[in-house]
Protein backbone atom coordinates (compact mmCIF):
# COMPACT_ATOMS: atom_id res chain seq x y z
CA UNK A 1 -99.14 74.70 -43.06
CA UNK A 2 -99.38 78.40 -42.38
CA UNK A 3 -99.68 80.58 -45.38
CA UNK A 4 -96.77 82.96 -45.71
CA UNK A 5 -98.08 87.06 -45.46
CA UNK A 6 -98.55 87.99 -48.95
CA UNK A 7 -95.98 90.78 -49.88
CA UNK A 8 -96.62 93.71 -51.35
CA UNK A 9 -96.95 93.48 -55.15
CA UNK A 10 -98.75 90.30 -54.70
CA UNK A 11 -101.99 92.28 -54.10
CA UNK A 12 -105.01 91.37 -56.30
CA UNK A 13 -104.91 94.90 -56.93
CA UNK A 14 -102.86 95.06 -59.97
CA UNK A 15 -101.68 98.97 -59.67
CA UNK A 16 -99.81 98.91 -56.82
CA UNK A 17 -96.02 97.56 -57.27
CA UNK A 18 -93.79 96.30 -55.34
CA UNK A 19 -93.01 99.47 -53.07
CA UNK A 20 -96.93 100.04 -52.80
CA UNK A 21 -96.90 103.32 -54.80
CA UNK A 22 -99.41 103.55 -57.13
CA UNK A 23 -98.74 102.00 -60.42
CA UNK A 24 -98.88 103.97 -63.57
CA UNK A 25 -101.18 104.47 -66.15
CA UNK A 26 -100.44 104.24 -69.96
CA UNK A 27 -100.23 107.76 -71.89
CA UNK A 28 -101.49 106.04 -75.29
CA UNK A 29 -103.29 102.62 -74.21
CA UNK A 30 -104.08 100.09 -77.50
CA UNK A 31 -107.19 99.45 -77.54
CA UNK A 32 -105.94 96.17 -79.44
CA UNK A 33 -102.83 93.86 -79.00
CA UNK A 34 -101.68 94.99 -82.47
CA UNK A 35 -102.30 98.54 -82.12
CA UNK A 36 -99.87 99.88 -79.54
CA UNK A 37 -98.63 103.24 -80.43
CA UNK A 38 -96.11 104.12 -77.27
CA UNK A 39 -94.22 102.51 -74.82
CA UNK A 40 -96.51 101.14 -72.33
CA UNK A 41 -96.34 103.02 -68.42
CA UNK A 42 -98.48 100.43 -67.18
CA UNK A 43 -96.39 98.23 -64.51
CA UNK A 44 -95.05 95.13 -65.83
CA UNK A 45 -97.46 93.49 -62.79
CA UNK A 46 -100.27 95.18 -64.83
CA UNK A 47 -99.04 94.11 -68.31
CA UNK A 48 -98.66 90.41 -67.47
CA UNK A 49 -102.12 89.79 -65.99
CA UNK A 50 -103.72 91.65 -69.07
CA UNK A 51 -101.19 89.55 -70.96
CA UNK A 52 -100.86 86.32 -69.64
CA UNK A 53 -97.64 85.73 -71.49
CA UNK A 54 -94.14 87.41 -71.26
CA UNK A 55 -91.11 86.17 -73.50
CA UNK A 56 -87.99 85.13 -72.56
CA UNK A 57 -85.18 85.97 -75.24
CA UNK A 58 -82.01 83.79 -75.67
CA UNK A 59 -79.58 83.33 -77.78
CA UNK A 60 -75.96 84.07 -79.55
CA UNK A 61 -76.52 87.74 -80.83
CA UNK A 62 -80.01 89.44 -80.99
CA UNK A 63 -80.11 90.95 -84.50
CA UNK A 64 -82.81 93.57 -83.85
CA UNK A 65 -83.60 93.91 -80.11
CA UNK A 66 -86.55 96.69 -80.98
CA UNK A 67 -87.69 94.83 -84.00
CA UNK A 68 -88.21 91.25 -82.20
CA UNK A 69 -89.58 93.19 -78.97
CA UNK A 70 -92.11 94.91 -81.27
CA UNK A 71 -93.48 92.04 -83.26
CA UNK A 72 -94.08 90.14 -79.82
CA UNK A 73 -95.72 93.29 -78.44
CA UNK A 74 -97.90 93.78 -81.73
CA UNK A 75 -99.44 89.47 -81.30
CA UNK A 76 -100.40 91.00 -77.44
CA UNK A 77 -96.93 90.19 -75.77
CA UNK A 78 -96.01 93.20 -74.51
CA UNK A 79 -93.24 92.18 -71.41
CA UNK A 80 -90.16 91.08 -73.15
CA UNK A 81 -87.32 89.80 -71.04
CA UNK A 82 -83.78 89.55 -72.42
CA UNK A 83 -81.50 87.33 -70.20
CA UNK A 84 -77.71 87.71 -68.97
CA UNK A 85 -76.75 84.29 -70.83
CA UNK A 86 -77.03 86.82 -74.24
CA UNK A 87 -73.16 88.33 -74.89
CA UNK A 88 -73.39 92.25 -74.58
CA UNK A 89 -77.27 91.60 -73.13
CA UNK A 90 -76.89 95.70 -71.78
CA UNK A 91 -76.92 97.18 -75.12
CA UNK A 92 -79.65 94.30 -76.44
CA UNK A 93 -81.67 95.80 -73.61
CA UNK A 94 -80.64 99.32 -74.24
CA UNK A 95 -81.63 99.06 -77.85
CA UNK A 96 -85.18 97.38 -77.00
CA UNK A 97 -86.42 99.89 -74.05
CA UNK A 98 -88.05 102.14 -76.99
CA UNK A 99 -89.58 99.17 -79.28
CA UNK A 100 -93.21 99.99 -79.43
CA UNK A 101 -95.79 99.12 -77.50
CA UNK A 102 -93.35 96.46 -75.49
CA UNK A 103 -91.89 96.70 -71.54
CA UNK A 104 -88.20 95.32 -71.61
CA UNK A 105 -86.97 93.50 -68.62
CA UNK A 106 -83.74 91.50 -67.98
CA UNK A 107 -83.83 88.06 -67.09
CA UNK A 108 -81.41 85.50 -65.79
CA UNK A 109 -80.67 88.23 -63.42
CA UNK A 110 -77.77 87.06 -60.11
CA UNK A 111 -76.00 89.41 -58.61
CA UNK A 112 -76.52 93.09 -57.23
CA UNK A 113 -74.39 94.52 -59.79
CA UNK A 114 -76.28 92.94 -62.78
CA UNK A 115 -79.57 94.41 -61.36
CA UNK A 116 -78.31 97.77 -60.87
CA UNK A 117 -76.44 97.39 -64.69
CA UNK A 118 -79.82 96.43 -66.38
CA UNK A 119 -82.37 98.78 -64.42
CA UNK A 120 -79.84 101.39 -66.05
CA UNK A 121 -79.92 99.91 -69.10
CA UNK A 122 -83.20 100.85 -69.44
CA UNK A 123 -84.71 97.14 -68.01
CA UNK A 124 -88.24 97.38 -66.38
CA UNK A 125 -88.35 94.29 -64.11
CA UNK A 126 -85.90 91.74 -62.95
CA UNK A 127 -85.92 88.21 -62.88
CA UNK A 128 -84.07 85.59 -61.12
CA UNK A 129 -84.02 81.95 -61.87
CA UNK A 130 -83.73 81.17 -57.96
CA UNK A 131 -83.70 83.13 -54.91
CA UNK A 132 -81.01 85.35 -55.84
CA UNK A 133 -82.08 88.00 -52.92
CA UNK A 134 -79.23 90.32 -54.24
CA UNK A 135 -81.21 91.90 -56.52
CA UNK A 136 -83.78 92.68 -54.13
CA UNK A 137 -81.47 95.72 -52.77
CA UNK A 138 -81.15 97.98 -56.07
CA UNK A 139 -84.53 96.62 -57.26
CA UNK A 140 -86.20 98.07 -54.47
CA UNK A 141 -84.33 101.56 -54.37
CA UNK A 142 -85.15 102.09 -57.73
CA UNK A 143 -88.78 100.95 -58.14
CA UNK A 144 -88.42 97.92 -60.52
CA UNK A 145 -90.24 95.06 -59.43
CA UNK A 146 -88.67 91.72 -59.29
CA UNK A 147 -89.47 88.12 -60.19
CA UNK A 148 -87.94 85.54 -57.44
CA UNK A 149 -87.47 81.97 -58.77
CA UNK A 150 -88.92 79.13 -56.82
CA UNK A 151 -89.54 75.34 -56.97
CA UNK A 152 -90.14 74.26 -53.21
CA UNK A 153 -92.43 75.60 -50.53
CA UNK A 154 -90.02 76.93 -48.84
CA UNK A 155 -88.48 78.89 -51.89
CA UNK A 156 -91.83 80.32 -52.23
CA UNK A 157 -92.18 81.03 -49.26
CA UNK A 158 -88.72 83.09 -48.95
CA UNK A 159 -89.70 84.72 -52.55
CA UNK A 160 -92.73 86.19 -51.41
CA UNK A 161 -91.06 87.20 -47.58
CA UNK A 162 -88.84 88.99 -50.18
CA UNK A 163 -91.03 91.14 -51.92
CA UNK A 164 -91.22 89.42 -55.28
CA UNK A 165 -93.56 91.02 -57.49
CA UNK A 166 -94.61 87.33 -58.42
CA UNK A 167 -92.65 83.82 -58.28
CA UNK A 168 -91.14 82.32 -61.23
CA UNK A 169 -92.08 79.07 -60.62
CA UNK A 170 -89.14 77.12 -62.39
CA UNK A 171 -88.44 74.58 -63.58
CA UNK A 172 -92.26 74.34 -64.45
CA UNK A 173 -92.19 71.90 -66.55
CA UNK A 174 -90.68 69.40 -64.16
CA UNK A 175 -93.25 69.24 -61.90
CA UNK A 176 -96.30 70.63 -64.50
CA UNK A 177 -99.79 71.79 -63.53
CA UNK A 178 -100.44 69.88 -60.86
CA UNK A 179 -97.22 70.80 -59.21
CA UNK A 180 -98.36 74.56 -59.37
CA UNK A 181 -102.56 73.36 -58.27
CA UNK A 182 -100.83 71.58 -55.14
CA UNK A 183 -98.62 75.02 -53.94
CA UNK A 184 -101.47 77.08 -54.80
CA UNK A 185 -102.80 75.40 -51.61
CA UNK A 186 -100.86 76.80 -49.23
CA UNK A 187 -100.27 79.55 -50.61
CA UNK A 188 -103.74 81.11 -52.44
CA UNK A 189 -102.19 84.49 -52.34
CA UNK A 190 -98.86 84.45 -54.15
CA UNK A 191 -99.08 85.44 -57.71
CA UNK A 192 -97.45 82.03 -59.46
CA UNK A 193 -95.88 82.46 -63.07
CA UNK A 194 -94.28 78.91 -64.40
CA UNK A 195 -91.07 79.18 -66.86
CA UNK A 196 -89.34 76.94 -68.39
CA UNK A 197 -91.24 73.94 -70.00
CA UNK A 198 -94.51 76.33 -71.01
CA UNK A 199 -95.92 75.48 -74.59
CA UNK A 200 -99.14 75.92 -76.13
CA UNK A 201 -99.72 72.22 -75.28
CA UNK A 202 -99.96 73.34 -71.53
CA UNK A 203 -100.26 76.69 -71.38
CA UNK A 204 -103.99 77.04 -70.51
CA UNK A 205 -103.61 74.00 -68.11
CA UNK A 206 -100.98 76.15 -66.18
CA UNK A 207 -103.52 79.00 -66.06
CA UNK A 208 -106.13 76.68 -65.42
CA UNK A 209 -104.45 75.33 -62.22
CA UNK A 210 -103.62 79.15 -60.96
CA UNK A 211 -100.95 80.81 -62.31
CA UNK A 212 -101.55 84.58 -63.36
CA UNK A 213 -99.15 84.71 -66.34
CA UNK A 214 -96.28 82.25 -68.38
CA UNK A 215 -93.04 82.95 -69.25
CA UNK A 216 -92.42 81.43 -72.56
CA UNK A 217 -88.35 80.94 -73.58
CA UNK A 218 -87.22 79.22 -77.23
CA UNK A 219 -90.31 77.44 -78.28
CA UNK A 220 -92.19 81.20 -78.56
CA UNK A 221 -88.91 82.76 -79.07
CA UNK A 222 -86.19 80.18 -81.03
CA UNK A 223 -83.28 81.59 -80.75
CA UNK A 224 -82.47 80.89 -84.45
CA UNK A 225 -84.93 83.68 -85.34
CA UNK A 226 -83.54 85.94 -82.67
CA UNK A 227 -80.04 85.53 -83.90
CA UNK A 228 -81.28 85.67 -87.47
CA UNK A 229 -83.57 88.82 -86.87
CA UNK A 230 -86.56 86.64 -88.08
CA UNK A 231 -89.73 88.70 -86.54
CA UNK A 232 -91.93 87.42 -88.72
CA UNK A 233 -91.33 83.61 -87.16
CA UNK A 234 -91.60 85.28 -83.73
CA UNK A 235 -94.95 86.93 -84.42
CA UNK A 236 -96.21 83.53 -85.71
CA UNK A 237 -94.93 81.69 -82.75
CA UNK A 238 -96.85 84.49 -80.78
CA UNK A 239 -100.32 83.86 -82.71
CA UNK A 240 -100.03 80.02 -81.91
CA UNK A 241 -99.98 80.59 -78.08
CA UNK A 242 -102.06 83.46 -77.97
CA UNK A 243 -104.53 80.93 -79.66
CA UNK A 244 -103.54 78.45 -76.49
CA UNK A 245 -104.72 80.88 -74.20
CA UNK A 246 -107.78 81.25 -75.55
């Protein structure tokens, strides 16, 4: 099976995005995951591969969108995604872009108009459950990489002819490691990061069989301590699969 061209973003080289301009630099880089002092201008790209971990927020109500987004970034996970399933998500996201030390991105992401709402919300990235190529349009014309959702080889295979800046591999949990080992054959170039079923238990298997990064939803985040404005639960949550990763 041929592999599909690897799109731009999907480089090995880690500064150039999506559009293949030169990625930025941080200002004020921590020199530890508890020590960030700015709002990072690394690319999200960047962030996750240093990272290996982003969060994925649900919930009712987010009681302190910069709070939560800080305490994740302070444990060493800086890319925070807040998805379209939270009521008033715009202003969640509006309220986080300035939390210290974190990159806010909006998740859960469908339509055109959604994109274009959260990349002027203040969101960072974009990601898509599935191959929602609408987003692609104001993604692109405003710089913001995007995550395409996949499952299939072909899915994959349209994410990256897309432009994704990596493929949410999703559900991941239904298929597990070996799922991801066996599309890392034919395709050794696309930048693979599983959601939805990741917990400490496999984490460092899914790394282990390829992917560059996890996206972690209620068990790192539970949306009880999002609604309740529990950070301190959060940060714990993020020491226990920090300590997965190894």
């Amino acid at each position: 099976m041929a592999t599909a061209p690897c799109p731009k973003g999907l480089e090995e080289d880690h500064s150039i995005d999506h559009t293949g301009s030169p990625g930025h630099t941080m200002s004020h880089r921590a020199t530890t995951a508890g020590s960030a002092e700015s709002v990072p201008t690394d690319s999200p790209g960047q962030l996750l591969a240093t990272d290996r971990l982003a969060a994925v927020v649900r919930g009712r109500r987010v009681a302190d969108p910069a709070g939560l987004a800080t305490a994740l970034a302070a444990e060493g996970v800086r890319c925070v995604e807040f998805t379209f399933t939270i009521p008033g998500v715009l202003g969640v996201i509006e309220a986080a872009a300035s939390a210290s030390g974190a990159v806010v991105g909006a998740g859960t992401v469908l339509t055109a108009g959604d994109a274009q709402a959260a990349i002027e919300a203040g969101a960072r990235f974009i990601v898509s459950p599935g191959l929602a190529l609408d987003v692609v349009g104001p993604c692109r014309a405003a710089g913001v990489p995007f995550f395409l959702g996949a499952f299939t080889p072909s899915e994959v295979a349209a994410a990256a002819a897309a432009g994704a800046a990596a493929v949410k591999l999703f559900p991941a949990g239904l298929g597990g490691p070996r799922h991801l080992k066996d599309l890392r054959g034919p395709f050794p170039d696309v930048r693979f990061m599983p959601s939805g079923g990741v917990t400490p238990d496999n984490a460092a298997d899914f790394l282990a069989a390829g992917a560059v990064a996890l996206f972690a939803g209620s068990d790192l985040v539970p949306p009880a301590a999002v609604e309740e404005g529990d950070t301190g639960l959060v940060a714990e949550r993020a020491r226990v699969y920090r300590a997965a990763l190894g």
